[in-house]
PDB file of N, CA and C in Angstrom:
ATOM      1  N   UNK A   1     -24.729  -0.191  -7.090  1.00  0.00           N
ATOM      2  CA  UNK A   1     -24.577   0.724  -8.185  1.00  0.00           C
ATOM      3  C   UNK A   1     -25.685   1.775  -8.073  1.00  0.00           C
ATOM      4  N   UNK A   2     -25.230   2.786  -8.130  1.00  0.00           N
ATOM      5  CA  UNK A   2     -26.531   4.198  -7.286  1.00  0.00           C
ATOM      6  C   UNK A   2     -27.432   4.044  -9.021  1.00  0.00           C
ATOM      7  N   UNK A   3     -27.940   4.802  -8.662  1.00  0.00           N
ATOM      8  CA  UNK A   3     -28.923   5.083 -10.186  1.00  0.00           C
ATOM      9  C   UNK A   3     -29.823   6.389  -9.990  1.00  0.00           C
ATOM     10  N   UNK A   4     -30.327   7.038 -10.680  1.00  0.00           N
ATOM     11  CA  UNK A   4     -30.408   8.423 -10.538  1.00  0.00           C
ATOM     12  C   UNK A   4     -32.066   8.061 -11.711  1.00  0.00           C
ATOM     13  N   UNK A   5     -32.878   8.892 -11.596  1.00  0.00           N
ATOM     14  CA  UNK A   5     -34.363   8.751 -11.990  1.00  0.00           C
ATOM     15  C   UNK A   5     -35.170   9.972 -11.784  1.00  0.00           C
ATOM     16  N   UNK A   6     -35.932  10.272 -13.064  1.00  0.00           N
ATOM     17  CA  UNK A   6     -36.930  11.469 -12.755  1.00  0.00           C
ATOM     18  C   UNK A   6     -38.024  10.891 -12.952  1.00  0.00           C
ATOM     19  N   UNK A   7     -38.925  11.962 -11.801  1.00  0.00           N
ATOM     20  CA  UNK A   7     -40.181  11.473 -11.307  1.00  0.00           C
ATOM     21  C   UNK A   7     -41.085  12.638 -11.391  1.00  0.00           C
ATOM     22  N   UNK A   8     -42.337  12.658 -11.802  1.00  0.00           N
ATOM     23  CA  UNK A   8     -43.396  13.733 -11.927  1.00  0.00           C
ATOM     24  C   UNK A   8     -43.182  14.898 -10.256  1.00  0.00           C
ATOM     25  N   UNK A   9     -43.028  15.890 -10.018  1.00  0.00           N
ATOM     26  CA  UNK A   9     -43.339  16.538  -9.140  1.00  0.00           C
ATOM     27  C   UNK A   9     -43.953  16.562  -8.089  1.00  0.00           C
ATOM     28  N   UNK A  10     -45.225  16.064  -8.509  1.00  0.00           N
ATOM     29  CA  UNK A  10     -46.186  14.906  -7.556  1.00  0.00           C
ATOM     30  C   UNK A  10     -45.618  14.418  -6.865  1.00  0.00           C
ATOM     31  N   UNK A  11     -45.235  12.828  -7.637  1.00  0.00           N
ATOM     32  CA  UNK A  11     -44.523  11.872  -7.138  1.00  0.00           C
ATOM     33  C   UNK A  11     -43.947  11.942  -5.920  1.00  0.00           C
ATOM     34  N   UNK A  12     -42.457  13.215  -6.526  1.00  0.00           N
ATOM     35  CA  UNK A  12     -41.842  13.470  -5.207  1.00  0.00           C
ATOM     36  C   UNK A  12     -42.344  14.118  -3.997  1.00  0.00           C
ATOM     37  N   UNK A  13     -42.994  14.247  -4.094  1.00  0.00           N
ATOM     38  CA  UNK A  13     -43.106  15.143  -3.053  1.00  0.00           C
ATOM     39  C   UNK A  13     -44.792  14.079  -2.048  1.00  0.00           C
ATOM     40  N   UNK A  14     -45.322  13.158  -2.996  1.00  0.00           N
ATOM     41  CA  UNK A  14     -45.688  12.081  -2.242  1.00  0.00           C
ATOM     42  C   UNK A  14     -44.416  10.965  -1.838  1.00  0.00           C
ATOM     43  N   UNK A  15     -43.419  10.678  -2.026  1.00  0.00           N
ATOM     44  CA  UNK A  15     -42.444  10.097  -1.847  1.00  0.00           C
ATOM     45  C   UNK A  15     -42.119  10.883  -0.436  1.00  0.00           C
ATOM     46  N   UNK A  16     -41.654  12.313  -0.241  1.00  0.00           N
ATOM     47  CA  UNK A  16     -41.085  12.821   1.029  1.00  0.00           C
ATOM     48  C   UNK A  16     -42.331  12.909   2.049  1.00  0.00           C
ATOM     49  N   UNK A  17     -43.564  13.228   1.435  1.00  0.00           N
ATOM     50  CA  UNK A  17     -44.640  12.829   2.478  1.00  0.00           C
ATOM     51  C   UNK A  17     -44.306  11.669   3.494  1.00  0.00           C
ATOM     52  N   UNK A  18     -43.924  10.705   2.650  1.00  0.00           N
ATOM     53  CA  UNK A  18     -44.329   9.098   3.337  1.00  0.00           C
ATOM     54  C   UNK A  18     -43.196   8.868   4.062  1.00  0.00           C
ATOM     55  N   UNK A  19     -41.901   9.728   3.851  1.00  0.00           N
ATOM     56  CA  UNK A  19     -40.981   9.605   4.720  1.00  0.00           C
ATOM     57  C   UNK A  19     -41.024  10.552   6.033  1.00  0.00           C
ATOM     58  N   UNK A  20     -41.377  11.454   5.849  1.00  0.00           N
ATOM     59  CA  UNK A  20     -42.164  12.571   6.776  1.00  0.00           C
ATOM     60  C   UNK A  20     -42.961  12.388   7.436  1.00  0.00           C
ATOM     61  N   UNK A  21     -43.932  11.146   7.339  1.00  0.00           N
ATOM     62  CA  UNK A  21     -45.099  10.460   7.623  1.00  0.00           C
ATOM     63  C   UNK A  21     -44.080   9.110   9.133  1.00  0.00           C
ATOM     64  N   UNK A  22     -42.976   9.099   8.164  1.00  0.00           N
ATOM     65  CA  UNK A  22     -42.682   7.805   9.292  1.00  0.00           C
ATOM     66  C   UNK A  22     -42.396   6.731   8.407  1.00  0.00           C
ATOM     67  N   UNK A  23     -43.232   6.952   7.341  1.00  0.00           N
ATOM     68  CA  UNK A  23     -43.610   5.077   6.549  1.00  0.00           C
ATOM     69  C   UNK A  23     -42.394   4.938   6.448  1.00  0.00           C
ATOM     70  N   UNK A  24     -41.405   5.607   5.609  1.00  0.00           N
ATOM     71  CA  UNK A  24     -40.167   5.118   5.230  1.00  0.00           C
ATOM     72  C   UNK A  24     -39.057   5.986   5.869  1.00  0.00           C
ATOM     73  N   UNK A  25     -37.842   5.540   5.886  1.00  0.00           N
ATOM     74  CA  UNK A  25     -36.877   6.397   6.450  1.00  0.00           C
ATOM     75  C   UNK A  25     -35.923   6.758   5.382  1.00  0.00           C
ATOM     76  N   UNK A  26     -36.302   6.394   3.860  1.00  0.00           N
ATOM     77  CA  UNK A  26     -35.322   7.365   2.967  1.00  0.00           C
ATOM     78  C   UNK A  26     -36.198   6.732   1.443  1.00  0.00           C
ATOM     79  N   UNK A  27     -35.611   7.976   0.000  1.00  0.00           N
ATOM     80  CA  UNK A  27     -36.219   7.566  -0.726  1.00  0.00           C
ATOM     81  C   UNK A  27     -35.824   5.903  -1.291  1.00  0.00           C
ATOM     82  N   UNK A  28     -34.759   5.460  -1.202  1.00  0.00           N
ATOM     83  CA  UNK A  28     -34.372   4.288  -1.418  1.00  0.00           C
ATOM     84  C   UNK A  28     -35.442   3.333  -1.095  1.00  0.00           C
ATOM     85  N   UNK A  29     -35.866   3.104   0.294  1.00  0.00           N
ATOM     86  CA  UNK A  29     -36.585   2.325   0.573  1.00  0.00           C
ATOM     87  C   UNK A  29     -37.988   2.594   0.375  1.00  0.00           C
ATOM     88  N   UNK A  30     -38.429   4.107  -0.371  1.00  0.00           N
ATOM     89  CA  UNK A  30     -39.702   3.823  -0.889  1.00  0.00           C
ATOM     90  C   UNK A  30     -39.931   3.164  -2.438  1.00  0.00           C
ATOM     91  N   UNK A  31     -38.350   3.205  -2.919  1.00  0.00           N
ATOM     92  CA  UNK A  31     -38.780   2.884  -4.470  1.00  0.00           C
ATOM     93  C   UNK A  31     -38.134   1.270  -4.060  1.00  0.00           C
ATOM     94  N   UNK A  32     -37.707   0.526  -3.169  1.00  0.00           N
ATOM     95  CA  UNK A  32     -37.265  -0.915  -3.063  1.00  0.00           C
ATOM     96  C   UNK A  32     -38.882  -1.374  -2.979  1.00  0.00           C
ATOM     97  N   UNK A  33     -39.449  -0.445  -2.496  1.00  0.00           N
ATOM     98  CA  UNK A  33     -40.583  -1.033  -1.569  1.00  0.00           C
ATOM     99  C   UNK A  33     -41.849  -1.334  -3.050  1.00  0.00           C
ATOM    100  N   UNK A  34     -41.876   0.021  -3.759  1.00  0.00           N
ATOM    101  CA  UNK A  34     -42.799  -0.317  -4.764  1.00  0.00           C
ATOM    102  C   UNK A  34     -42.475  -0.909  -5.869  1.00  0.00           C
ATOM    103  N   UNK A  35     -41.319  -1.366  -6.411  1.00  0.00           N
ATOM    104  CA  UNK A  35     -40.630  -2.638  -6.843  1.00  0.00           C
ATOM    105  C   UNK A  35     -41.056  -3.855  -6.968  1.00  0.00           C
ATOM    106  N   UNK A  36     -40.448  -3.811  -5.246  1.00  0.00           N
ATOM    107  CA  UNK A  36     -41.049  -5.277  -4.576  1.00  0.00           C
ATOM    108  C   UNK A  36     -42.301  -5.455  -4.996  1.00  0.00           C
ATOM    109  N   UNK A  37     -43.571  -4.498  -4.216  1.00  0.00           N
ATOM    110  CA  UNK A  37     -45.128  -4.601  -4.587  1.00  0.00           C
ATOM    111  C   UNK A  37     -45.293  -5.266  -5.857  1.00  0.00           C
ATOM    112  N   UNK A  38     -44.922  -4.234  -7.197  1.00  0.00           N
ATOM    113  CA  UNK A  38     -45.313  -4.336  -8.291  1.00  0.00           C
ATOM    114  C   UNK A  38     -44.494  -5.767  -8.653  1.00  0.00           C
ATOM    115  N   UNK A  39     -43.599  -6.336  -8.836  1.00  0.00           N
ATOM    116  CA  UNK A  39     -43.197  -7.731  -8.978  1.00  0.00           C
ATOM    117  C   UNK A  39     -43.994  -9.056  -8.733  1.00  0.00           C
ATOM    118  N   UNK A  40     -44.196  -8.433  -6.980  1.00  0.00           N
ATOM    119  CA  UNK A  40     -44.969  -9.454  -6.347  1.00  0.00           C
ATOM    120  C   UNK A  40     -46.677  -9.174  -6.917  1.00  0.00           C
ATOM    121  N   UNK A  41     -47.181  -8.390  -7.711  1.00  0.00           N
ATOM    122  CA  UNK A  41     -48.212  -8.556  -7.754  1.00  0.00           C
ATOM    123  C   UNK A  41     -48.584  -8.908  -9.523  1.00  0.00           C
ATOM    124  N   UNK A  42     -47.425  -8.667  -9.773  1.00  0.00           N
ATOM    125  CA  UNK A  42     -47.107  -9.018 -11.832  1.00  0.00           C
ATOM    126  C   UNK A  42     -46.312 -10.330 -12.060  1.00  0.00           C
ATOM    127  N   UNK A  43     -46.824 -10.903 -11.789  1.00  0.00           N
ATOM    128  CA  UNK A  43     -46.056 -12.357 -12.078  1.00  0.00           C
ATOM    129  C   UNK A  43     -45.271 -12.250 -13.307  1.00  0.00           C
ATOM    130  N   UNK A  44     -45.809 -11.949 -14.825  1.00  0.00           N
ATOM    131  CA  UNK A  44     -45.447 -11.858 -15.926  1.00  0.00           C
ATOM    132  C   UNK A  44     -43.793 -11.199 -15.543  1.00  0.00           C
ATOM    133  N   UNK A  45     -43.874  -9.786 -15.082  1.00  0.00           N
ATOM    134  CA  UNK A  45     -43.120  -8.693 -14.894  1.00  0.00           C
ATOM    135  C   UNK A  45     -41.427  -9.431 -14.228  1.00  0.00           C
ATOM    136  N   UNK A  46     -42.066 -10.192 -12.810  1.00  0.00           N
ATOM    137  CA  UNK A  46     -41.490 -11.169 -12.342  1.00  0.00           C
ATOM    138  C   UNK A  46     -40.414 -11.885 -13.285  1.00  0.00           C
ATOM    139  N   UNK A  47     -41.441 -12.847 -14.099  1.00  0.00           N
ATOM    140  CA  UNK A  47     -40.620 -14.105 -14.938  1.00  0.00           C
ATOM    141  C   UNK A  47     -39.531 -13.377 -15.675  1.00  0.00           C
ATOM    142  N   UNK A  48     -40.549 -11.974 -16.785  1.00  0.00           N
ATOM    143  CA  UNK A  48     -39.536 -11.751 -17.472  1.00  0.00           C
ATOM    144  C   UNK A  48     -38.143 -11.242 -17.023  1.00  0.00           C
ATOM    145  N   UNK A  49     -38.346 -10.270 -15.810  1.00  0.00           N
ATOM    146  CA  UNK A  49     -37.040 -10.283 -15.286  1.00  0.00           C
ATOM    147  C   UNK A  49     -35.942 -10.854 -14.891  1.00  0.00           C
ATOM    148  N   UNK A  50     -36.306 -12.223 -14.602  1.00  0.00           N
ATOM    149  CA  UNK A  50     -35.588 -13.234 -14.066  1.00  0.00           C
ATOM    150  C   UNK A  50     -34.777 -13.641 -15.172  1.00  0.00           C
ATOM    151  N   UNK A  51     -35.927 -13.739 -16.276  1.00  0.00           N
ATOM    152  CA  UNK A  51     -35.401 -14.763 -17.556  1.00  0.00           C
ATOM    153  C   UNK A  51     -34.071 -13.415 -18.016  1.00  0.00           C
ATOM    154  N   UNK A  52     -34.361 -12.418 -18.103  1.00  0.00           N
ATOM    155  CA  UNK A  52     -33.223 -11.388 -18.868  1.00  0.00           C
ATOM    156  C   UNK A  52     -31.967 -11.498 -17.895  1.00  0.00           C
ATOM    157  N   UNK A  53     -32.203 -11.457 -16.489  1.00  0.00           N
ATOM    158  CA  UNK A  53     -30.981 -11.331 -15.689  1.00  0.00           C
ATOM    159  C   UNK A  53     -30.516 -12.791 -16.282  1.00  0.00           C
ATOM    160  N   UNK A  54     -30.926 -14.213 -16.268  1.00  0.00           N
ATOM    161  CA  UNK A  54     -30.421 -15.057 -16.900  1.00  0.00           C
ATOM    162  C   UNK A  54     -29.600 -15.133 -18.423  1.00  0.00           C
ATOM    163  N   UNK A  55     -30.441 -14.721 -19.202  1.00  0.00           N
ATOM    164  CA  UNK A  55     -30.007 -14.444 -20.225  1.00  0.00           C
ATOM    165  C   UNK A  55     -28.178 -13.551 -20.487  1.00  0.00           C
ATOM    166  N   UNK A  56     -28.492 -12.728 -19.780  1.00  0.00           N
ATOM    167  CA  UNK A  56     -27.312 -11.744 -19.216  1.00  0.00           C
ATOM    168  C   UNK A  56     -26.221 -12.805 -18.645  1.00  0.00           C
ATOM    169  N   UNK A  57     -26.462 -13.336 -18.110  1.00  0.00           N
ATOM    170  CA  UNK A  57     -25.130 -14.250 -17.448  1.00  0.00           C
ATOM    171  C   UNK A  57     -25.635 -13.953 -15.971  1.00  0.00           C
ATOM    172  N   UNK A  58     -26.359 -12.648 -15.372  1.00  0.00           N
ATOM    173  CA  UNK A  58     -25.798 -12.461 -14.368  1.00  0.00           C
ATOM    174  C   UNK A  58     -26.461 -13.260 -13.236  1.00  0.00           C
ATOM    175  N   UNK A  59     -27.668 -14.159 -13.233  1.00  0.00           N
ATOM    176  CA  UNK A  59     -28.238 -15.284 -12.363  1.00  0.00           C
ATOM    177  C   UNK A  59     -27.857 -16.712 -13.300  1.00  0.00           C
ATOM    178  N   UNK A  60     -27.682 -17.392 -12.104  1.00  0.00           N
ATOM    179  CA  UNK A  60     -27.993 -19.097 -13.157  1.00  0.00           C
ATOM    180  C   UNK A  60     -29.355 -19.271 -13.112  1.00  0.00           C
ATOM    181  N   UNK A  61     -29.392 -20.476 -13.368  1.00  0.00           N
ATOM    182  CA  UNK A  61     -30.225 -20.894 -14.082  1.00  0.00           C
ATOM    183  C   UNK A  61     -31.709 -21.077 -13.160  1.00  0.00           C
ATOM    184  N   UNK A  62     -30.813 -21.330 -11.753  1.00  0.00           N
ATOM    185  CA  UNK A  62     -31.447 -21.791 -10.054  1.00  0.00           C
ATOM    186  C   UNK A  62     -32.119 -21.052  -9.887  1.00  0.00           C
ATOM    187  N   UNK A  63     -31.171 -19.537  -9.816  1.00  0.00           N
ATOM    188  CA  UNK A  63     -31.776 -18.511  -9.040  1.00  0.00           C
ATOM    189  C   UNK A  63     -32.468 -17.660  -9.670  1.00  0.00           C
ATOM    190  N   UNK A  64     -32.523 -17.758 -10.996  1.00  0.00           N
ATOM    191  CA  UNK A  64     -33.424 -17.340 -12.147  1.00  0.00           C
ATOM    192  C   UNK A  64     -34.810 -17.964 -11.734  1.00  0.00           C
ATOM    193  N   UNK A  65     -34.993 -19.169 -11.238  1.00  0.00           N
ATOM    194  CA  UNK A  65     -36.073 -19.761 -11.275  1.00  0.00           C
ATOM    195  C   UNK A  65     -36.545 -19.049  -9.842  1.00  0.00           C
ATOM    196  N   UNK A  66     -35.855 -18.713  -8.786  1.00  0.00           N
ATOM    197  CA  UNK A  66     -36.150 -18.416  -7.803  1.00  0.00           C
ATOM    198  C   UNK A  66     -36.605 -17.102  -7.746  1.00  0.00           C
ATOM    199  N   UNK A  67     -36.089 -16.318  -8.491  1.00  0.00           N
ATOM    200  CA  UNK A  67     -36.755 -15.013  -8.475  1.00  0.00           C
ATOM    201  C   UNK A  67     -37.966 -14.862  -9.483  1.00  0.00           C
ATOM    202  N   UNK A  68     -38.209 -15.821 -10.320  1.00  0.00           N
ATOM    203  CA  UNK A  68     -39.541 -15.891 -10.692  1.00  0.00           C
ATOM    204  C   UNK A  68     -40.600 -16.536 -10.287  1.00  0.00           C
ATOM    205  N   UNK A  69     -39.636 -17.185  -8.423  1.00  0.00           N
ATOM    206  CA  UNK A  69     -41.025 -17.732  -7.714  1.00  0.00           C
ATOM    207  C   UNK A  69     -41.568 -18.821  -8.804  1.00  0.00           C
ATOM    208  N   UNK A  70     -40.585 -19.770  -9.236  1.00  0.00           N
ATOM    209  CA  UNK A  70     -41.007 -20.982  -9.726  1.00  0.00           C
ATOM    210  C   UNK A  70     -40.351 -22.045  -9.540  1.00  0.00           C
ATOM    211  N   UNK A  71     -40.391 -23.162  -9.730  1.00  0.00           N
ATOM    212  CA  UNK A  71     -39.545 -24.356 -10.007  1.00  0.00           C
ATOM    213  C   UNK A  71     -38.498 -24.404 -10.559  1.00  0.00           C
ATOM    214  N   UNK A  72     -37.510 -25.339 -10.898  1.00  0.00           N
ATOM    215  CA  UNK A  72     -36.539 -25.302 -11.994  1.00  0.00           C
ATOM    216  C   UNK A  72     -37.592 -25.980 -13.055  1.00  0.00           C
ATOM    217  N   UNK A  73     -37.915 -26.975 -13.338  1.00  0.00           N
ATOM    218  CA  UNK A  73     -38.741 -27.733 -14.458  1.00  0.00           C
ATOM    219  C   UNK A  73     -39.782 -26.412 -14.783  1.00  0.00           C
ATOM    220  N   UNK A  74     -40.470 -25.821 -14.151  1.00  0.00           N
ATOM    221  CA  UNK A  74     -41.673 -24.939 -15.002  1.00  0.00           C
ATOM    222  C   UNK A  74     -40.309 -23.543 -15.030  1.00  0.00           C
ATOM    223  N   UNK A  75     -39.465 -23.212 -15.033  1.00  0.00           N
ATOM    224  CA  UNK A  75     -38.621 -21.842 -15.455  1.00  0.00           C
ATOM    225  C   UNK A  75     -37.915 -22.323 -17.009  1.00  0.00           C
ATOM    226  N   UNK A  76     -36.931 -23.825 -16.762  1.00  0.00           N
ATOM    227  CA  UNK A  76     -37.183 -24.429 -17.912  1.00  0.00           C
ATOM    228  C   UNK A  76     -38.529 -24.310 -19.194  1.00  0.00           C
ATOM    229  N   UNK A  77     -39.231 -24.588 -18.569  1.00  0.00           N
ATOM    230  CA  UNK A  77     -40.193 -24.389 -19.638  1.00  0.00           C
ATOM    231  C   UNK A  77     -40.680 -22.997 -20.110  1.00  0.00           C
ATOM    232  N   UNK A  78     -40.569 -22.147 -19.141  1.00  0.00           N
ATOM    233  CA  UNK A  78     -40.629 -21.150 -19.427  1.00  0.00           C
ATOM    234  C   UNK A  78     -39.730 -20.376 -20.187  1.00  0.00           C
ATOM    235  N   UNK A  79     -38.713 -20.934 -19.799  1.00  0.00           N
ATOM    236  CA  UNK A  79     -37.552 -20.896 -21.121  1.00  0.00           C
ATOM    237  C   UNK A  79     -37.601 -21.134 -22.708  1.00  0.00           C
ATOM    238  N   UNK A  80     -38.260 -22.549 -22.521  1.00  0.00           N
ATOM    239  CA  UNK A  80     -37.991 -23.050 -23.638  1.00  0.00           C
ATOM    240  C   UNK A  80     -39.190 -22.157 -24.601  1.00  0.00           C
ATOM    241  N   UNK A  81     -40.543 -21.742 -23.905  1.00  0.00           N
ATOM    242  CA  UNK A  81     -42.041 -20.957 -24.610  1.00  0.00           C
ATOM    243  C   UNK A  81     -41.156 -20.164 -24.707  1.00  0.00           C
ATOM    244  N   UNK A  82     -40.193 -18.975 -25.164  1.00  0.00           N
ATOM    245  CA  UNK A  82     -39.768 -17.880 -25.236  1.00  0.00           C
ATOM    246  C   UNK A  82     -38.814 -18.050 -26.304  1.00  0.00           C
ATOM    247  N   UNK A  83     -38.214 -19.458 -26.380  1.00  0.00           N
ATOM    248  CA  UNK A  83     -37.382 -19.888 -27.298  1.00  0.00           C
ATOM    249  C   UNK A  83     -35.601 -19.666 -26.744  1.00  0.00           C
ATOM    250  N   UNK A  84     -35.610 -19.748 -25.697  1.00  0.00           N
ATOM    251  CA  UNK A  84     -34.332 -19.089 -25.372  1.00  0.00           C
ATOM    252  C   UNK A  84     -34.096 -20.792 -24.588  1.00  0.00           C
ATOM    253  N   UNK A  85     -32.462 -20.615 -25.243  1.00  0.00           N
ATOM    254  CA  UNK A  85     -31.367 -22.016 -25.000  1.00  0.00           C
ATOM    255  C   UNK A  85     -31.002 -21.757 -23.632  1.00  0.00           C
ATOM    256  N   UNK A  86     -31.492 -23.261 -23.183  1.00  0.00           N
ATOM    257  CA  UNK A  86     -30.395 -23.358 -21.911  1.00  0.00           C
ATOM    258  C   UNK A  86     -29.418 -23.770 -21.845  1.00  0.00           C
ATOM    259  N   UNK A  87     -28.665 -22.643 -21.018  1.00  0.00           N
ATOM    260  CA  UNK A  87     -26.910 -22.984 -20.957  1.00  0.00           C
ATOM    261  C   UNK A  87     -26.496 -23.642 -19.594  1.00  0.00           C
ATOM    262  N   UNK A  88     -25.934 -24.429 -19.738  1.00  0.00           N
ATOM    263  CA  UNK A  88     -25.023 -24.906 -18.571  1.00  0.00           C
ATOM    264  C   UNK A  88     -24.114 -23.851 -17.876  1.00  0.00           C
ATOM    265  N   UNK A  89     -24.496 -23.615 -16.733  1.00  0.00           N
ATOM    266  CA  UNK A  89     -23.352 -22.621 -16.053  1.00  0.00           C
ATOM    267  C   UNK A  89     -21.877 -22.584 -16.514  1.00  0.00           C
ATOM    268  N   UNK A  90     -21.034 -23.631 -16.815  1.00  0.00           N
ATOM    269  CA  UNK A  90     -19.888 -23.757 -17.219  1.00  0.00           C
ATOM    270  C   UNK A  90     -19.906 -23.261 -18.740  1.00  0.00           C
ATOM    271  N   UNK A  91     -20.703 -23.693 -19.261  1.00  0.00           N
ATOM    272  CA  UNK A  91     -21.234 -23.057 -21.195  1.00  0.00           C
ATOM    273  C   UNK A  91     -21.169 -21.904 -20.971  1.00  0.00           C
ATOM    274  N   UNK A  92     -21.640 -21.390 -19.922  1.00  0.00           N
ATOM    275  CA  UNK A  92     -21.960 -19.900 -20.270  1.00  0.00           C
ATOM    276  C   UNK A  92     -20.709 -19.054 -19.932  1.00  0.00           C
ATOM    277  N   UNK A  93     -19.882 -19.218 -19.171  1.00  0.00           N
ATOM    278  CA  UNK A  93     -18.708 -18.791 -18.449  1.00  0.00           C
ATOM    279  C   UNK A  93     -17.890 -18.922 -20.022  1.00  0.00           C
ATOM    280  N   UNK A  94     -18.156 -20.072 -20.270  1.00  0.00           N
ATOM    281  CA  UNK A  94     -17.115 -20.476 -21.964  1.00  0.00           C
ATOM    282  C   UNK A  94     -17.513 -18.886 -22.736  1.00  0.00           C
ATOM    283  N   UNK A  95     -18.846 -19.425 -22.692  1.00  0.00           N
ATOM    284  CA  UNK A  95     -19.095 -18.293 -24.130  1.00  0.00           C
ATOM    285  C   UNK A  95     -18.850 -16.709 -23.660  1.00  0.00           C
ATOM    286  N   UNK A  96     -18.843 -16.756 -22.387  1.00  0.00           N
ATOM    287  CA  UNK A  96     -18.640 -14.926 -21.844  1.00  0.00           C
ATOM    288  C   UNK A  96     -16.962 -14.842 -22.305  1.00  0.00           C
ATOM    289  N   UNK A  97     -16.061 -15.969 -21.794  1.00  0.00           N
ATOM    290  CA  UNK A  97     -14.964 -16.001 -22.042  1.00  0.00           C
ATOM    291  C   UNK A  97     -14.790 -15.690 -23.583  1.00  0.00           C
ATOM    292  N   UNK A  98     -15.328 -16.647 -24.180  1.00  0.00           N
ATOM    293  CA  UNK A  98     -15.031 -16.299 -26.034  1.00  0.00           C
ATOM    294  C   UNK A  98     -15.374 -14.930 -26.412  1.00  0.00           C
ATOM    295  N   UNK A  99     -16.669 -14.710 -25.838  1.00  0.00           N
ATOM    296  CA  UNK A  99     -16.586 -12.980 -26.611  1.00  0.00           C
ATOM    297  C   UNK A  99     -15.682 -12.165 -25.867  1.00  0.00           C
ATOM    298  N   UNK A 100     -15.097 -12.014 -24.863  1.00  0.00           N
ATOM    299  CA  UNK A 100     -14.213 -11.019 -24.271  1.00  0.00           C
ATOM    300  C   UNK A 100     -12.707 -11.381 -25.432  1.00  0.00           C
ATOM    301  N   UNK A 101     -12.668 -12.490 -25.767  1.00  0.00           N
ATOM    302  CA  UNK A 101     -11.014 -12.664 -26.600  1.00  0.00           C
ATOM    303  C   UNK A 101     -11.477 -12.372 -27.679  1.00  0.00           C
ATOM    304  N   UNK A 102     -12.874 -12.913 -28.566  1.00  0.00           N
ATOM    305  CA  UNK A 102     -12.998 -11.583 -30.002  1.00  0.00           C
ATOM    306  C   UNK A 102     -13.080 -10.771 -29.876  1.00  0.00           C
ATOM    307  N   UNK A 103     -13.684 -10.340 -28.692  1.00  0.00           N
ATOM    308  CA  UNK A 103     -13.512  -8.581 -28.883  1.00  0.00           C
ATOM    309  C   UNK A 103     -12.058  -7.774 -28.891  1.00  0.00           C
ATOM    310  N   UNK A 104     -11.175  -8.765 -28.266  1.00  0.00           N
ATOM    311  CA  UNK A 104     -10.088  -7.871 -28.024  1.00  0.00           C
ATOM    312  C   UNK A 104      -9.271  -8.171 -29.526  1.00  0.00           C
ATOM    313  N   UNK A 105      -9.379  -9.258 -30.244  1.00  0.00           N
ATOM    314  CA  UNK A 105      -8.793  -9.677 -31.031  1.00  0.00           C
ATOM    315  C   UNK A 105      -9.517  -8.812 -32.363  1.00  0.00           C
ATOM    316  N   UNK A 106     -10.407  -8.469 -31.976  1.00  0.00           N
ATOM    317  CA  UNK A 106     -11.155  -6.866 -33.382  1.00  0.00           C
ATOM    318  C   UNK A 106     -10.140  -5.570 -33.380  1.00  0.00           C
TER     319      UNK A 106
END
């Protein structure tokens, strides 16, 4: 899914440096790249992301834990400090299912 973003003037034009430079071969892979960095160096930033893509439906529960670079038992818990219910993969498929038929039934 493309996505489109404004950036200080600066920015860009340190962005085409570094591709101009060699470092990168397009802007894509300079903003994958400082992403990555900033994730890997924000643990917090990390968890919470994981936990929202979970929340969302769109990771289970596994790979939620995996992209916060934790366990299942400490993502669990990290779950539970936030106050947010864990769903069973099949629960959750239920409940995506139920709101798509109230909505249509509004």
């Amino acid at each position: 899914m493309p996505s489109s973003y404004s950036l200080p003037k600066l920015m860009e034009d340190e962005i085409e440096a570094l591709i101009e430079a060699g470092y990168y071969s397009s802007k894509s892979d300079v903003v994958k790249d400082a992403i990555r960095e900033l994730l890997e160096k924000n643990r917090n930033l990390r968890i919470s992301a994981a936990v929202e893509m979970y929340k969302s439906g769109k990771i289970s529960i596994g790979r939620a834990a995996e992209v916060a670079d934790m366990s299942l038992p400490d993502f669990k818990e990290a779950l539970r400090e936030r106050g947010i219910k864990i769903i069973l993969g099949t629960d959750k498929k239920m409940m995506k299912d139920a709101d798509k038929i109230m909505k249509k039934m509004k």
